[in-house]
Protein backbone atom coordinates (compact mmCIF):
# COMPACT_ATOMS: atom_id res chain seq x y z
CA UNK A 1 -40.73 45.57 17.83
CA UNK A 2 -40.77 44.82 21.35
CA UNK A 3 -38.65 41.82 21.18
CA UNK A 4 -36.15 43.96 19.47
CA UNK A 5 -36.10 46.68 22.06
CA UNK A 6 -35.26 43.62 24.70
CA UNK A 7 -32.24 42.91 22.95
CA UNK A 8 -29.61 45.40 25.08
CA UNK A 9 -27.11 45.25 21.63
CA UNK A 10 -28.94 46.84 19.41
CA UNK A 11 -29.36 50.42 19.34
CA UNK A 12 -33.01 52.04 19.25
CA UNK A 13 -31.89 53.87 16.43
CA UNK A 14 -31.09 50.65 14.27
CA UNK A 15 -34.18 49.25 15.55
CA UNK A 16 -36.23 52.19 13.89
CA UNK A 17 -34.59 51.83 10.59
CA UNK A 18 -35.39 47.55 10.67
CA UNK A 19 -38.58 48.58 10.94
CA UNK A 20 -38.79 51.07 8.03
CA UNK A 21 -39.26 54.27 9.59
CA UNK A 22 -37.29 56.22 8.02
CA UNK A 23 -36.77 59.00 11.11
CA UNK A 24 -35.54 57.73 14.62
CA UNK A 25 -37.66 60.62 16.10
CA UNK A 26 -40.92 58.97 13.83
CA UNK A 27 -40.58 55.82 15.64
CA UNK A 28 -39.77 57.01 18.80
CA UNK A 29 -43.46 59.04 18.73
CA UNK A 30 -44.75 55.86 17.58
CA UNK A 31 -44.10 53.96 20.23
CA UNK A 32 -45.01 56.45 22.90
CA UNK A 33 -47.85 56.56 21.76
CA UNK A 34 -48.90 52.59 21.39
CA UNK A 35 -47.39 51.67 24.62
CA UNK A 36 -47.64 55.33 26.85
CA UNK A 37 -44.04 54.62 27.10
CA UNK A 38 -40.47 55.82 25.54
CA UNK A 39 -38.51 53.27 23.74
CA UNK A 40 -35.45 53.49 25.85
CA UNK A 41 -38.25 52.97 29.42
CA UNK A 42 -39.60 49.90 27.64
CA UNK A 43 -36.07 48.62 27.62
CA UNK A 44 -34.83 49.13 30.58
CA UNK A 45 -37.95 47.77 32.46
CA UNK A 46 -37.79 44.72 30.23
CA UNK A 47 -34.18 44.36 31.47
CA UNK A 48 -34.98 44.90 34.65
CA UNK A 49 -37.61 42.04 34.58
CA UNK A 50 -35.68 39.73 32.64
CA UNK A 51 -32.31 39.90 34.47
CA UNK A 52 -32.95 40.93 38.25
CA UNK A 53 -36.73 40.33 39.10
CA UNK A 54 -35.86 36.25 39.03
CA UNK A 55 -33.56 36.55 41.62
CA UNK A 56 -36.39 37.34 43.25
CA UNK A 57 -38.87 34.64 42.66
C-alpha cells in the first residue's frame, strides 16, 4: 500500500480500487487510521524524503 502511495503517477483513487476497497472514501479511513495520517500526507512526505531530503545528506 505504501509503496503504491510513493509512486506520484498513480492516483489515490486507483490505488484504493488495486487494493479491493471498493469506496475511495473506505480506504482513505483506513489508512488514517493505521498510519494517523491521510493518504495524500503520506505521499507527499514520502516525496519529500525521497526527492529533496538527499540533497541534503
Amino acid at each position: 500500500m505504501k509503496i503504491l502511495l510513493r509512486k506520484k503517477e498513480c492516483y489515490i483513487s486507483e490505488i484504493s480500487y488495486i487494493l479491493g476497497f471498493n469506496d475511495v472514501s473506505h480506504f482513505l479511513k483506513f489508512f488514517k487510521l493505521k498510519t494517523g495520517i491521510s493518504p495524500k500526507i503520506f505521499r507527499k512526505n514520502s516525496l519529500i524524503i525521497q526527492f529533496i531530503l538527499p540533497q541534503f545528506l
